[in-house]
N, C-alpha and C. Protein backbone atom coordinates (compact mmCIF):
# COMPACT_ATOMS: atom_id res chain seq x y z
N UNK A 1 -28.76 -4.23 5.22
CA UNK A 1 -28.92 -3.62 6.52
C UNK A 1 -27.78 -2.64 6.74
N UNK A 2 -27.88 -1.50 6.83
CA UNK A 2 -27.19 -0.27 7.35
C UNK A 2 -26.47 -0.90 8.60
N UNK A 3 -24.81 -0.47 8.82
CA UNK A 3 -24.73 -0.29 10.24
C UNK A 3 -24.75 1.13 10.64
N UNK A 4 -24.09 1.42 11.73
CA UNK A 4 -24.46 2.54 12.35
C UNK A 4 -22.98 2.71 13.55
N UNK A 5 -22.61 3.72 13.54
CA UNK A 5 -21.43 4.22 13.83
C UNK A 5 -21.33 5.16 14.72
N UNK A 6 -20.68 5.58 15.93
CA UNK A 6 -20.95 6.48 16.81
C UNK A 6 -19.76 7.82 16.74
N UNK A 7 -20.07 8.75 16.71
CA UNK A 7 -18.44 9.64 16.61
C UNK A 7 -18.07 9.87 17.99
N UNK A 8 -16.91 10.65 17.71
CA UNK A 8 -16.50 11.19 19.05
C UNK A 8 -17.28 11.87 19.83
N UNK A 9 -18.12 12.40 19.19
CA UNK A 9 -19.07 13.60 19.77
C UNK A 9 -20.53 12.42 20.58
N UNK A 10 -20.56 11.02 20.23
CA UNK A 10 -21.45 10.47 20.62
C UNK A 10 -23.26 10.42 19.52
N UNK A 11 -22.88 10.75 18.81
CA UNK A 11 -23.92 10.88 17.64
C UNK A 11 -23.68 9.67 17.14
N UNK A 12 -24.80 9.12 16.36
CA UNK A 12 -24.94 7.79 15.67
C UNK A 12 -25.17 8.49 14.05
N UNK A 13 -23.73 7.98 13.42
CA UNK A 13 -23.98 7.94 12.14
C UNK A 13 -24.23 6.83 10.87
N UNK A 14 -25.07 6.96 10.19
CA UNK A 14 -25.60 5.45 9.21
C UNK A 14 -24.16 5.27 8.25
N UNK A 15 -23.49 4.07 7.86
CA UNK A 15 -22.80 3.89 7.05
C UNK A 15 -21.80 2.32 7.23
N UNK A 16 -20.79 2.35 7.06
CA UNK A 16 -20.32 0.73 7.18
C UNK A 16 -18.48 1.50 7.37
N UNK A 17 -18.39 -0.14 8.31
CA UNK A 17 -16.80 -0.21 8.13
C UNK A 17 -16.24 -1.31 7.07
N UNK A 18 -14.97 -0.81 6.61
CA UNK A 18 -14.78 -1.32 5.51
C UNK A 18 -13.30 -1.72 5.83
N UNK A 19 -12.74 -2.60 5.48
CA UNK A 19 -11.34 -2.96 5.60
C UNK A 19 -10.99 -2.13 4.25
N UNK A 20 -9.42 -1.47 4.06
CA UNK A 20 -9.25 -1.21 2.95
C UNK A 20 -7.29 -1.75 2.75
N UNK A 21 -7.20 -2.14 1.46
CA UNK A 21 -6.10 -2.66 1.34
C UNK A 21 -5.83 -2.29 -0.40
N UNK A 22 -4.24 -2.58 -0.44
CA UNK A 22 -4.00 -1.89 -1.54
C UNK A 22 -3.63 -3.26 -3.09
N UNK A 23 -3.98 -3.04 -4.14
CA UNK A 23 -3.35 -4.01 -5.46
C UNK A 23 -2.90 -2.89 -5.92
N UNK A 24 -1.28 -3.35 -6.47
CA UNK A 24 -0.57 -2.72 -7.00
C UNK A 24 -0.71 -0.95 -6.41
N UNK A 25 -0.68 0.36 -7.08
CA UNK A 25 -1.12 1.24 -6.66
C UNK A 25 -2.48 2.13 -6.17
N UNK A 26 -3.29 1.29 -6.23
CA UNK A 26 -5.30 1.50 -6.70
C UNK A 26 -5.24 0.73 -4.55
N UNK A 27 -6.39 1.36 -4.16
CA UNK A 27 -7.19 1.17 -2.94
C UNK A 27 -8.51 0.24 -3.15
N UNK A 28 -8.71 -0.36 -1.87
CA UNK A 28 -9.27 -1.16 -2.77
C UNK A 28 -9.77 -1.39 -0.70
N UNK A 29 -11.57 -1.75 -1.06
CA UNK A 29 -12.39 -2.05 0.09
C UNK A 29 -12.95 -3.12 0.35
N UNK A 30 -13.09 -4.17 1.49
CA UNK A 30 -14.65 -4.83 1.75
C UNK A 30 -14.88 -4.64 2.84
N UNK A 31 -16.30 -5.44 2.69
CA UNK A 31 -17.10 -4.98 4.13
C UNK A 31 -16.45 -5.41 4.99
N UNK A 32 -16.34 -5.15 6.19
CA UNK A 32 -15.25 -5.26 7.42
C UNK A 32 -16.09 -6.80 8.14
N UNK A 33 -17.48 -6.71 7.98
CA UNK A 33 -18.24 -8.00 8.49
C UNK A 33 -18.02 -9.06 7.37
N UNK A 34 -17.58 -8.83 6.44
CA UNK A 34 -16.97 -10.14 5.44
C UNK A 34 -15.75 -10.76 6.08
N UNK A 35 -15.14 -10.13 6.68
CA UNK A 35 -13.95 -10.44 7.44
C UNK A 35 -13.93 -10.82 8.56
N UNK A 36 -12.79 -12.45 8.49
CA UNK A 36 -12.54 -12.99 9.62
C UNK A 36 -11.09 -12.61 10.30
N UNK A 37 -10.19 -12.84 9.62
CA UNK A 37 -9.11 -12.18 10.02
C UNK A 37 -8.32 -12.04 8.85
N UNK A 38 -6.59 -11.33 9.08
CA UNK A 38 -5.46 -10.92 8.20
C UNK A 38 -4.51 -11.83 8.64
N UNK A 39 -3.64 -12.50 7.96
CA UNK A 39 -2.88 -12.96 8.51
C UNK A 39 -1.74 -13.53 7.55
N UNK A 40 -0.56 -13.35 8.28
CA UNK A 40 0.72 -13.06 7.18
C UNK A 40 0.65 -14.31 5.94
N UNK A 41 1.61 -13.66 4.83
CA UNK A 41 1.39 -14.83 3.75
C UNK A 41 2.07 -16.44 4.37
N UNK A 42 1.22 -17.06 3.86
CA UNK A 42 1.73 -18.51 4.33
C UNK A 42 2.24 -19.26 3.54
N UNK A 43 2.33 -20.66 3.78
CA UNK A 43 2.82 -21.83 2.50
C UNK A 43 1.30 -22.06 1.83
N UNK A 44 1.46 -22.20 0.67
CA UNK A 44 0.32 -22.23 -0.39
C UNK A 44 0.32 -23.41 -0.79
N UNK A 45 -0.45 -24.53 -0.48
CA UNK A 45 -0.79 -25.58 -1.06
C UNK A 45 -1.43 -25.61 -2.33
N UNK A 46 -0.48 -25.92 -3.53
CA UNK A 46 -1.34 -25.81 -5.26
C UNK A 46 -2.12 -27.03 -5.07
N UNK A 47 -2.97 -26.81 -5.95
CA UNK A 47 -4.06 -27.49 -6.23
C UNK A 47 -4.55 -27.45 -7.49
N UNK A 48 -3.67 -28.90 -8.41
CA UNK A 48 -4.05 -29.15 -9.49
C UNK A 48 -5.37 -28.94 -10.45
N UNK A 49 -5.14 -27.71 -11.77
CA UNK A 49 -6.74 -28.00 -12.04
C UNK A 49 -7.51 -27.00 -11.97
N UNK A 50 -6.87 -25.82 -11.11
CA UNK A 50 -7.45 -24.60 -10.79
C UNK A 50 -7.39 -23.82 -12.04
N UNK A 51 -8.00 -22.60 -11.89
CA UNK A 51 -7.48 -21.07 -12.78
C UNK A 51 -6.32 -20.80 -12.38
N UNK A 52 -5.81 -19.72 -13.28
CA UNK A 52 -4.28 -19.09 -12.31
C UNK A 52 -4.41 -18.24 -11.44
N UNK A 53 -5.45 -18.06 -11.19
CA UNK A 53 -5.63 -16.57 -9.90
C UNK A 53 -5.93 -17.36 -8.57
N UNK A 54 -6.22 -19.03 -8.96
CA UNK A 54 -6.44 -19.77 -7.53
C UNK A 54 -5.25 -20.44 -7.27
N UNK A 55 -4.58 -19.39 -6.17
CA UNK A 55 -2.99 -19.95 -5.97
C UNK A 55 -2.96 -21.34 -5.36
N UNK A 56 -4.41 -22.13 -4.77
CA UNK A 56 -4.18 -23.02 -4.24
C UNK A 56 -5.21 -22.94 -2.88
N UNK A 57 -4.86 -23.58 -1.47
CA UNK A 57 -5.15 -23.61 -0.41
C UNK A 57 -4.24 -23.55 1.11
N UNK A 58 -4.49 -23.07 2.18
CA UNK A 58 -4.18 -22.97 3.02
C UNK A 58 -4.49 -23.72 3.89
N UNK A 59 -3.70 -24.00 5.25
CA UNK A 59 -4.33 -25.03 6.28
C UNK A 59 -4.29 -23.42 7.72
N UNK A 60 -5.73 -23.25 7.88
CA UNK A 60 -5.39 -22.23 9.26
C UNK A 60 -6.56 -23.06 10.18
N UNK A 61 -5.86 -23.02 11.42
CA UNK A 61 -5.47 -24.04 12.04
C UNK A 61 -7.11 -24.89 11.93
N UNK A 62 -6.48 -26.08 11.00
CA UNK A 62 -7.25 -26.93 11.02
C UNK A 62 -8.32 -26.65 9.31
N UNK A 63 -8.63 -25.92 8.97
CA UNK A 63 -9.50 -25.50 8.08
C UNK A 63 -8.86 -25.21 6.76
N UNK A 64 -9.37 -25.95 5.81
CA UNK A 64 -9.08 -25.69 4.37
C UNK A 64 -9.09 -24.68 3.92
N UNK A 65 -9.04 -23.37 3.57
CA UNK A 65 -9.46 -22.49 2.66
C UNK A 65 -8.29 -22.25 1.30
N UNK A 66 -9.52 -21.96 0.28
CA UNK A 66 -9.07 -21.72 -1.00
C UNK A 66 -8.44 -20.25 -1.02
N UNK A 67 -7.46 -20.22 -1.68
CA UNK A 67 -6.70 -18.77 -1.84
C UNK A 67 -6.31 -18.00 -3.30
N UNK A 68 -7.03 -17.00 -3.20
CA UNK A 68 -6.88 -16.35 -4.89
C UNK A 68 -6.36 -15.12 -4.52
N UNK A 69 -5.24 -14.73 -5.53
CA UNK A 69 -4.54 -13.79 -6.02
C UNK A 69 -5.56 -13.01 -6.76
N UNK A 70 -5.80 -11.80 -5.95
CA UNK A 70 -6.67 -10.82 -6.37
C UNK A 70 -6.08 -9.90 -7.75
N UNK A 71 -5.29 -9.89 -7.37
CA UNK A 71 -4.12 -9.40 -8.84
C UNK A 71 -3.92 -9.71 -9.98
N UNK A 72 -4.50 -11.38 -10.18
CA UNK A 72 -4.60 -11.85 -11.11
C UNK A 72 -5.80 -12.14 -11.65
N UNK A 73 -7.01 -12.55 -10.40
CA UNK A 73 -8.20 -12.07 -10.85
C UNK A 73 -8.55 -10.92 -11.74
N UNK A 74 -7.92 -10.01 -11.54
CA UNK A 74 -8.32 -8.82 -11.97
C UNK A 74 -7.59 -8.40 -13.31
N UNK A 75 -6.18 -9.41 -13.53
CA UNK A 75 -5.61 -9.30 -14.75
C UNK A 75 -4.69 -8.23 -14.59
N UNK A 76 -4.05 -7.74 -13.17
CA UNK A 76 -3.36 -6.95 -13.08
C UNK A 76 -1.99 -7.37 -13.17
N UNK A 77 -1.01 -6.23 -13.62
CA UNK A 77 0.19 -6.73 -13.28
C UNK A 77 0.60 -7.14 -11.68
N UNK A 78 2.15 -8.40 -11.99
CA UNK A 78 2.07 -8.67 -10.67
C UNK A 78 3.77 -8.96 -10.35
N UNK A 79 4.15 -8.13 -9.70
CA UNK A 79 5.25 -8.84 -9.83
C UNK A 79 6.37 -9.53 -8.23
N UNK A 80 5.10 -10.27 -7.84
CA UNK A 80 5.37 -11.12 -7.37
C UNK A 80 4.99 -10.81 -5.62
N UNK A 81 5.11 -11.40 -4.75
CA UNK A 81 5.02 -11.24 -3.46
C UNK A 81 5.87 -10.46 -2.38
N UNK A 82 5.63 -9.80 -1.98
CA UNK A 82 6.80 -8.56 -1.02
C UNK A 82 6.31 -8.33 0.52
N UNK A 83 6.91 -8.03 1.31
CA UNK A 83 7.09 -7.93 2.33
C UNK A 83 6.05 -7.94 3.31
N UNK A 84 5.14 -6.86 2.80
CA UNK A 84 3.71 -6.72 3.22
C UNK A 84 2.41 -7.45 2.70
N UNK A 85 2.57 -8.21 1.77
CA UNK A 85 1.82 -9.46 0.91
C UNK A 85 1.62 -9.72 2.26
N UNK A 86 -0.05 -9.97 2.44
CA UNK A 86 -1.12 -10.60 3.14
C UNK A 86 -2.23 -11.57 2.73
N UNK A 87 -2.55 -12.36 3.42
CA UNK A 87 -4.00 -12.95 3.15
C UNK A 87 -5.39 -12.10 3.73
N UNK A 88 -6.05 -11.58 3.14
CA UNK A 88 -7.58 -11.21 3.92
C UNK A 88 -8.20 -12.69 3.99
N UNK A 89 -8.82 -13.31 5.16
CA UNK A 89 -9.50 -14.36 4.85
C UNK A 89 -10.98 -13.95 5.23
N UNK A 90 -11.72 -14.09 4.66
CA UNK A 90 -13.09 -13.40 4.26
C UNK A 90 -14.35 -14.59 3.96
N UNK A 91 -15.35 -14.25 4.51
CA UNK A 91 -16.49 -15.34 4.66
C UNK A 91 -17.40 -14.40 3.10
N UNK A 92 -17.85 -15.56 2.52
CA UNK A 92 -18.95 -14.80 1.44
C UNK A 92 -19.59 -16.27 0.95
N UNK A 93 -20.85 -15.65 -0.05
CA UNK A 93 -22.09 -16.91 -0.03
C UNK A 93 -21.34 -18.52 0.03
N UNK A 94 -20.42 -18.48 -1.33
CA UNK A 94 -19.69 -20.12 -1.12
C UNK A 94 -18.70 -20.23 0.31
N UNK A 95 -18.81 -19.85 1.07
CA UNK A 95 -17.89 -20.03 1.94
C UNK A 95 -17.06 -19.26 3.15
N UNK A 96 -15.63 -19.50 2.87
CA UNK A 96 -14.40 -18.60 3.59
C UNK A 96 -13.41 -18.79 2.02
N UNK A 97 -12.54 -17.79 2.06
CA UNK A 97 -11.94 -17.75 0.86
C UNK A 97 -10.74 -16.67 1.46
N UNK A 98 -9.57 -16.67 0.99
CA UNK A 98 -8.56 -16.34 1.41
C UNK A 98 -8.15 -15.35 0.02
N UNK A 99 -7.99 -14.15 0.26
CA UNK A 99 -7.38 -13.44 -0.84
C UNK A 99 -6.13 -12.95 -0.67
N UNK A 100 -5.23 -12.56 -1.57
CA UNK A 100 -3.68 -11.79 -1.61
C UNK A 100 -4.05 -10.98 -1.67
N UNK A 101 -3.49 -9.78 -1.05
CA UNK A 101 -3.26 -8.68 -1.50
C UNK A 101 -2.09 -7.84 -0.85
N UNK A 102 -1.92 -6.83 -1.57
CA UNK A 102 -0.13 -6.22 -1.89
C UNK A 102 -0.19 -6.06 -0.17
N UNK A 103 -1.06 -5.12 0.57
CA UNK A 103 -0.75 -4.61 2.24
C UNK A 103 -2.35 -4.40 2.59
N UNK A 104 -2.78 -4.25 3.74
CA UNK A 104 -4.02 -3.99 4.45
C UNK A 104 -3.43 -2.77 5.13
N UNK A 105 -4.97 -1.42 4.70
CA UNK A 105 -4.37 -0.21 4.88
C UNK A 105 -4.76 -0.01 6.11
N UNK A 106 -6.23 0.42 6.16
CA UNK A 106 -7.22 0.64 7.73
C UNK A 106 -8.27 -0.31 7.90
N UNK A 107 -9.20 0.12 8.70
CA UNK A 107 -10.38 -0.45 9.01
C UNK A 107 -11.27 1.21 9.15
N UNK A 108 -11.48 1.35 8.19
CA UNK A 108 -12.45 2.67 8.60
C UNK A 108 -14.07 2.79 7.88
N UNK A 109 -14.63 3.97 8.60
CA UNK A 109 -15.87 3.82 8.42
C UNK A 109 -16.56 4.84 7.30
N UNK A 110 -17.08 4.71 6.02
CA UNK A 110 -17.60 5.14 5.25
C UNK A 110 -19.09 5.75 5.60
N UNK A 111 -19.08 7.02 5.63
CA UNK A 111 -20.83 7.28 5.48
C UNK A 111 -21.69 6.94 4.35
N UNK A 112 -22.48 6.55 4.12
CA UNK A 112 -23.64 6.24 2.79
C UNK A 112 -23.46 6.93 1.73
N UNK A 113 -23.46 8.60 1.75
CA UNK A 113 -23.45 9.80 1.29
C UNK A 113 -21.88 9.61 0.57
N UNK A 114 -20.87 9.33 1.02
CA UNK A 114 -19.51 8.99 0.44
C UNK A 114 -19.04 8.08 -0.41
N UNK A 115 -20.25 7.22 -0.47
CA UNK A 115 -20.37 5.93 -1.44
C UNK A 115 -20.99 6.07 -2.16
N UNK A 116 -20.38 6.36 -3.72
CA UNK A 116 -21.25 6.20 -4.79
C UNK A 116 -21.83 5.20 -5.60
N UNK A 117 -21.88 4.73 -6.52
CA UNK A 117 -22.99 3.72 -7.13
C UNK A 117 -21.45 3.45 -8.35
N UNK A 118 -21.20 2.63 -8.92
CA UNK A 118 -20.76 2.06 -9.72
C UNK A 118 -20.85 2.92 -11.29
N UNK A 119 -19.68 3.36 -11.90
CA UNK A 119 -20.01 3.81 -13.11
C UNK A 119 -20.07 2.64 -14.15
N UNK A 120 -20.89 3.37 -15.09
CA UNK A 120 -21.28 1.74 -16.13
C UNK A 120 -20.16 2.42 -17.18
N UNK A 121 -19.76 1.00 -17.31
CA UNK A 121 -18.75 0.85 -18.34
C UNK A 121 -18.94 0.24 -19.74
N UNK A 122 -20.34 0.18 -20.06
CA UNK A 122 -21.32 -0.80 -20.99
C UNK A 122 -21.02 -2.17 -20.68
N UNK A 123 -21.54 -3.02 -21.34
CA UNK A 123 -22.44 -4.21 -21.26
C UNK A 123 -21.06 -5.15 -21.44
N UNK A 124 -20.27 -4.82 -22.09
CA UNK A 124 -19.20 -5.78 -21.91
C UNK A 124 -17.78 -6.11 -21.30
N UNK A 125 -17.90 -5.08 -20.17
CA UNK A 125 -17.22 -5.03 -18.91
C UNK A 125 -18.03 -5.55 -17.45
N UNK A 126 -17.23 -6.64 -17.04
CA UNK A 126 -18.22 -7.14 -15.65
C UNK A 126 -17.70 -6.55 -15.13
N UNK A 127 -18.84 -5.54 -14.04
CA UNK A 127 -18.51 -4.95 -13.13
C UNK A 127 -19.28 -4.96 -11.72
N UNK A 128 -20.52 -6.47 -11.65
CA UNK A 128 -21.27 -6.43 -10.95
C UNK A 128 -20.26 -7.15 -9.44
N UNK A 129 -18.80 -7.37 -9.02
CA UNK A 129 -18.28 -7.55 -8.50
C UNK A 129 -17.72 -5.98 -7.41
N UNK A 130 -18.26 -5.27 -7.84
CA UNK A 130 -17.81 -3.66 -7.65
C UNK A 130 -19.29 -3.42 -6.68
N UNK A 131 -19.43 -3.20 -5.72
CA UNK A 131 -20.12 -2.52 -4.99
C UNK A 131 -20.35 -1.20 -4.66
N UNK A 132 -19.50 -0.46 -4.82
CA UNK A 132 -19.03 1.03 -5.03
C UNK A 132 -18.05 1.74 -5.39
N UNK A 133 -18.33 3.24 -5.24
CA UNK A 133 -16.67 3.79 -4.78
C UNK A 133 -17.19 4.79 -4.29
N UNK A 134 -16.15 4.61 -2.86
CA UNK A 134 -16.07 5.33 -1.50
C UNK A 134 -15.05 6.64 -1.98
N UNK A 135 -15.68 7.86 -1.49
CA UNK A 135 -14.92 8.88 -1.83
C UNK A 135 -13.81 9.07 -0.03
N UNK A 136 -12.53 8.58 0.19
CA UNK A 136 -12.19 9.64 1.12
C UNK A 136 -11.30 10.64 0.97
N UNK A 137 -11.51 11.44 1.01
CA UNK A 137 -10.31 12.94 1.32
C UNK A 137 -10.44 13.74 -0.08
N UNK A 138 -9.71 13.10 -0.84
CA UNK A 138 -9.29 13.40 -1.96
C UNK A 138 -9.28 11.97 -3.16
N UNK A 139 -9.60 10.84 -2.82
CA UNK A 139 -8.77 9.61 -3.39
C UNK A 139 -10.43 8.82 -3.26
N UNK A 140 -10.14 8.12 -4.24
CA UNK A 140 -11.60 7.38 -4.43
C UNK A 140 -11.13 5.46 -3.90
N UNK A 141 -12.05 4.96 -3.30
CA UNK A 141 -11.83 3.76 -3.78
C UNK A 141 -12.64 2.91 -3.97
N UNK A 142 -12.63 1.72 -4.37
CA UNK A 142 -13.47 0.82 -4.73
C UNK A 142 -13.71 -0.50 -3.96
N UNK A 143 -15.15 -0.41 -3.83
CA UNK A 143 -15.41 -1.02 -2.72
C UNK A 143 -16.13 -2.40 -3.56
N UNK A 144 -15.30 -3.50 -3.11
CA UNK A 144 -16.13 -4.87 -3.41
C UNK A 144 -17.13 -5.68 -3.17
N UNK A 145 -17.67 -6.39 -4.08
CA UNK A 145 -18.36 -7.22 -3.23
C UNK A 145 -18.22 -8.42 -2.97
N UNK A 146 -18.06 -8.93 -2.13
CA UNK A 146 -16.61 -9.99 -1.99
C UNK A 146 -17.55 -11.67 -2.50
N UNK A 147 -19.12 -11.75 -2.15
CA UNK A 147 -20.22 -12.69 -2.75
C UNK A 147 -20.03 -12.34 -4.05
N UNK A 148 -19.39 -11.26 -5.06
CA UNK A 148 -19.08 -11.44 -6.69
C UNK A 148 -17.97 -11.53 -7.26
N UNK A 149 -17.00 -11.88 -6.56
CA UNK A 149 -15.70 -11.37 -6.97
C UNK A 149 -15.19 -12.86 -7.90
N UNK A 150 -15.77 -13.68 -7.31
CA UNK A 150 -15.97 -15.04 -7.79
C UNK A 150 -17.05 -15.44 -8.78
N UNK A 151 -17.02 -15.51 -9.86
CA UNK A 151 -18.40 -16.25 -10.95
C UNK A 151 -18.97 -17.18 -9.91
N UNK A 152 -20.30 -17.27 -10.08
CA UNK A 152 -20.88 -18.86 -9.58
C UNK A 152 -20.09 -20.01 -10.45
N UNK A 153 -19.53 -19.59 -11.56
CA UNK A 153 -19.03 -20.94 -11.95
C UNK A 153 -17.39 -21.33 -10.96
N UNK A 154 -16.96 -20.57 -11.38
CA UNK A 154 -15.71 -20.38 -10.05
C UNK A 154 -15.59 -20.61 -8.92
N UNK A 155 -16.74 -20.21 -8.41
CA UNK A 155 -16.50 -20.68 -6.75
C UNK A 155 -17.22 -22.29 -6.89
N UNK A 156 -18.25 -22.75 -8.10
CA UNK A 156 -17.99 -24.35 -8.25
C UNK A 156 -17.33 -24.67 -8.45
N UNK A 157 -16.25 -24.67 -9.15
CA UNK A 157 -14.98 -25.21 -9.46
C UNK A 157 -14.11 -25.37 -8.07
N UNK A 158 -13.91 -24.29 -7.54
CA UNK A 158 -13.43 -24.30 -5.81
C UNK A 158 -14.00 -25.03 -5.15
N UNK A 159 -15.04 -25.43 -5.25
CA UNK A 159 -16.14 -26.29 -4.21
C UNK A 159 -15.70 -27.40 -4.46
N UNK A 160 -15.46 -28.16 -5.84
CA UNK A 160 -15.56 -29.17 -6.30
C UNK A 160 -14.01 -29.96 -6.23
N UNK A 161 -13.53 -29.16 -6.48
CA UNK A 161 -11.45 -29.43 -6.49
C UNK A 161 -10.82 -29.40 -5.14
N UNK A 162 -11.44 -28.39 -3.97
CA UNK A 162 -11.72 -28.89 -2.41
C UNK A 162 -12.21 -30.32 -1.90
N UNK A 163 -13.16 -30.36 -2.25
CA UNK A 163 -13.89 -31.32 -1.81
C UNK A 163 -12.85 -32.68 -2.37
N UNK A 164 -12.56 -32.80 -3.69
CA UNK A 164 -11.89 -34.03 -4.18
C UNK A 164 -10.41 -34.07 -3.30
N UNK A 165 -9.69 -32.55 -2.90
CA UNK A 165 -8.63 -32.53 -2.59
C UNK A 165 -8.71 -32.91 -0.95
N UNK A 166 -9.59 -33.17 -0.25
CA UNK A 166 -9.62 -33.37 0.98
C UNK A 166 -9.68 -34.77 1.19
């Protein structure tokens, strides 16, 4: 489903808002309705058993959520947590899920027309976690899809190591 966006001028334009935040130097998007809130880095409860990109879990207020280092998901370099290190905590098919990332840039709105389609990288690069890339200004970025960013086997594993850890 398209949303729909109004300008200054009062015209309704088709397209989506997108939270955008940065790993390492690269921009980086999700849908703004995947999102519940931002909120500063916290104490990280490990949780024996995980991958290394699942730093563990959080307690916000009252609620478990699992927390992955998007940085390491992705196999990026990392060197370590800084000032502006945030959580996005983000609703998708398994759940709420809490991600790192380096800073949260805007909240802005992409037209359709500005979003391109995914370049294929052949068959042995997963890239069905990639939803697009949003052209703005000059600078491209890549827009997620926050229901792939996780294998179905992965977010069982999260389901399952939650559930025992509660």
């Amino acid at each position: 489903m398209d949303a729909l966006a109004a300008t200054s001028l009062g015209e309704v334009v088709e397209g989506r808002q997108y939270v955008t935040f940065g790993l390492n130097n690269e921009e980086y998007a999700v849908d703004a309705l995947n999102v519940q809130e931002i909120i500063e880095m916290a104490s990280i409860t490990h949780v024996p058993h995980l991958p290394g990109f699942f730093k563990g879990v959080i307690n916000l207020r009252g609620t478990i959520i699992p927390v992955v280092d998007l940085k390491l998901k992705f196999d990026m370099a990392s060197e370590g947590y800084r000032k502006h290190t945030c959580v996005i905590v983000t609703e998708f098919s398994g759940g709420v899920m809490g991600i790192i990332v380096d800073s949260v840039s805007d909240v802005m709105h992409m037209p359709e027309e500005s979003v391109s389609a995914t370049p294929s990288f052949g068959s042995q690069v997963r890239t069905d976690f990639i939803k697009g890339m949003g052209k703005v200004s000059d600078r491209l970025v890549l827009i997620l899809d926050i229901n792939k960013v996780l294998t179905e086997e992965e977010a069982s594993i999260v389901s399952e190591q939650l559930t025992e850890a509660i």
